[in-house]
Protein backbone atom coordinates (compact mmCIF):
# COMPACT_ATOMS: atom_id res chain seq x y z
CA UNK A 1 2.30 -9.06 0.42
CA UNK A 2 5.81 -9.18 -0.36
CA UNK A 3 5.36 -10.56 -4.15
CA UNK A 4 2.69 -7.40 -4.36
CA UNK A 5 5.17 -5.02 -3.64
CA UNK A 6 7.13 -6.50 -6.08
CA UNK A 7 4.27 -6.16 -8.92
CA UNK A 8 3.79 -2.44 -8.08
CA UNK A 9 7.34 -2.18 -8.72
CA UNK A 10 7.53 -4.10 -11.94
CA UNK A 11 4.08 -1.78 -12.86
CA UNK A 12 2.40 -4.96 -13.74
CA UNK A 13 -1.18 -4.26 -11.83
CA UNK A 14 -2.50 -7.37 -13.23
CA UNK A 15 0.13 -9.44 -11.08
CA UNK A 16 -0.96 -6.74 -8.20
CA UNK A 17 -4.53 -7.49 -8.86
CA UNK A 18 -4.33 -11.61 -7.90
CA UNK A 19 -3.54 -10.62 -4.09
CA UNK A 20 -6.66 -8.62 -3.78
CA UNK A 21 -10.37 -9.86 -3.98
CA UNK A 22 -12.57 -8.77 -6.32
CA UNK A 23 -14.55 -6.54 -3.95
CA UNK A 24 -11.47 -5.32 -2.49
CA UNK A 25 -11.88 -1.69 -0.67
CA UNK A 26 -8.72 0.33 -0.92
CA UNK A 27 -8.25 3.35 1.42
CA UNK A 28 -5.60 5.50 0.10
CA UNK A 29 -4.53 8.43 1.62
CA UNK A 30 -2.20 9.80 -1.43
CA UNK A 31 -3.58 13.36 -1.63
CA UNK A 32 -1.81 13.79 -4.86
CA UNK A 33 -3.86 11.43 -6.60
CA UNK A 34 -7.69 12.68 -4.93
CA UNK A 35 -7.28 10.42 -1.92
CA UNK A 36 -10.60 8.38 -1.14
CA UNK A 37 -11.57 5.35 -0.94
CA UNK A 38 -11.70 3.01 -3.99
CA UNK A 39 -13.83 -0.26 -4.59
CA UNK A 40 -13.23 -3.39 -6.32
CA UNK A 41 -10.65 -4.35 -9.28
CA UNK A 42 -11.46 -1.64 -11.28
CA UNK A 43 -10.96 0.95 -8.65
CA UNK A 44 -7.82 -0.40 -7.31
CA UNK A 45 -6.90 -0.09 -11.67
CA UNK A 46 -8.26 3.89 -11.48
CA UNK A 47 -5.66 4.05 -8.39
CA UNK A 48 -3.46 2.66 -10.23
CA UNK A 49 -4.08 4.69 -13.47
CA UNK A 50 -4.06 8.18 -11.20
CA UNK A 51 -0.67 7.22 -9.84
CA UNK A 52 1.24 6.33 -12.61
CA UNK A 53 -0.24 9.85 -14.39
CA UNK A 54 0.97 11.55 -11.41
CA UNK A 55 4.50 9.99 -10.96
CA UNK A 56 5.07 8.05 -14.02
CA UNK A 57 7.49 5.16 -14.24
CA UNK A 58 9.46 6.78 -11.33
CA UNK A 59 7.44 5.72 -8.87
CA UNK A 60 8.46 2.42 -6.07
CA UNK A 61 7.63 1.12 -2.96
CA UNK A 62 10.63 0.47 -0.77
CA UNK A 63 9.19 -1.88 2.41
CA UNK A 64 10.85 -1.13 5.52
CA UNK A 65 9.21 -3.94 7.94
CA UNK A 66 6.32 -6.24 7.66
CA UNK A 67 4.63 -7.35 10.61
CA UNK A 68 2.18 -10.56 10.62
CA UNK A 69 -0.87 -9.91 13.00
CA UNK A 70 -2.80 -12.84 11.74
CA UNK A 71 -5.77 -11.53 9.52
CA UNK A 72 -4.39 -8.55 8.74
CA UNK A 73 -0.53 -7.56 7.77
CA UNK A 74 0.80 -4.15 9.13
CA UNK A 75 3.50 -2.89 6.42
CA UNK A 76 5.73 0.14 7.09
CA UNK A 77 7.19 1.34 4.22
CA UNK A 78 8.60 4.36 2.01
CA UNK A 79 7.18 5.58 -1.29
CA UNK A 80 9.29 6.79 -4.04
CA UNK A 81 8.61 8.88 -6.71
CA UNK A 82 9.61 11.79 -9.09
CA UNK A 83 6.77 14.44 -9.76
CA UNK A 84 5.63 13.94 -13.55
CA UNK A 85 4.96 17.64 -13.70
CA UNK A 86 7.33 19.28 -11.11
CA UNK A 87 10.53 16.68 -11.75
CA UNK A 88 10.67 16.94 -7.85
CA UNK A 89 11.92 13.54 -6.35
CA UNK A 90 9.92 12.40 -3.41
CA UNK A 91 10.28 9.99 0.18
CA UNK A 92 6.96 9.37 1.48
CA UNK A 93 6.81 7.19 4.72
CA UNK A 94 3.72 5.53 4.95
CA UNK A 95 2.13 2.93 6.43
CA UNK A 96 -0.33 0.28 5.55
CA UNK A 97 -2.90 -2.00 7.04
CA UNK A 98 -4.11 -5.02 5.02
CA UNK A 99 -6.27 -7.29 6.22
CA UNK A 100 -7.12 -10.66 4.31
CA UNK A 101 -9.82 -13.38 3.91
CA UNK A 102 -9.35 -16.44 2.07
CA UNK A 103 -5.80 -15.77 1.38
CA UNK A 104 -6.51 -12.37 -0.67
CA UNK A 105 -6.71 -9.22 0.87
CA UNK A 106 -10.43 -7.23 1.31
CA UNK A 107 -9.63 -4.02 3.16
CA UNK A 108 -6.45 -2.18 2.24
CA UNK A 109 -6.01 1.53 4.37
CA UNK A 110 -2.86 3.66 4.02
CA UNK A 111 -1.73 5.90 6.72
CA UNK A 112 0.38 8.99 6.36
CA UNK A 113 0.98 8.80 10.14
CA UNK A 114 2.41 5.66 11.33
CA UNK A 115 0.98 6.09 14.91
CA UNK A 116 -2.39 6.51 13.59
CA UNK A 117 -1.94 3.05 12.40
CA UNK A 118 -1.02 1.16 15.61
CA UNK A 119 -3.78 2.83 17.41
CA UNK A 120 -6.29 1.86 14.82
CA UNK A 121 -4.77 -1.74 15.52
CA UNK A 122 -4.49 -1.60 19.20
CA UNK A 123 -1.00 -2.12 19.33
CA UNK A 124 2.42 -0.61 19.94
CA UNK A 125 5.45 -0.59 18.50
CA UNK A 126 7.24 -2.21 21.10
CA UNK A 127 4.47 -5.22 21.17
CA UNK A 128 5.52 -5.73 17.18
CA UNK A 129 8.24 -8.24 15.76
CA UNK A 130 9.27 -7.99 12.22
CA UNK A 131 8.20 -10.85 9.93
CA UNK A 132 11.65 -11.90 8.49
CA UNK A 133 10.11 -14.64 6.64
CA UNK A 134 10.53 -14.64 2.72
């Protein structure tokens, strides 16, 4: 997950695109860019498209802690960006769930509320230890 961050950041969605499987379904709760859920490589590329129209080259994911829960990898993170249209810089907190088959991931869901996430999951903060790994 950790060398897909770094593709979003570099903009290369190709790169992004070799984590995910090809039927890959991609919850995204970015209201900015329609929300929804999106299907597949070529969604996941519309995502991609309706971001980068949105917030440009600007734009970055800045992880704050990954947690390994076996099939699926919890990510909290902060996404930054600078408003194509209103110049305004941005700090979204978010959080994501992936979880993965086969060693690419099939069911990607952002959350704008962190809690929302652990419940979803069953879990608590205080059961979860940071994957330090590289």
């Amino acid at each position: 997950m950790r060398r897909a961050v770094e593709a979003f950041n570099a903009r290369d969605i190709d790169e992004v695109l070799t984590y995910f499987d090809p039927s890959i379904e991609f919850h995204s709760t970015f209201a900015v860019v329609g929300g929804g859920v999106y299907h597949g490589h070529e969604g996941m590329r519309s995502w991609h498209r309706d971001v980068q129209e949105v917030w440009g080259d600007e734009i970055r994911i800045e992880p704050e802690a990954f947690f390994d829960l076996g099939e699926q990898t919890l990510l909290f993170l902060v996404l930054h960006g600078r408003g194509q249209q209103s110049a305004l810089e941005v700090a979204m907190p978010s959080t994501v769930v992936y979880t993965w088959r086969r060693d690419l991931v099939i069911l990607a869901k952002h959350y704008a509320d962190r809690d929302e996430a652990l419940r979803d999951l069953g879990v608590s903060l205080d059961e979860l230890e940071p994957d330090q790994s590289r």
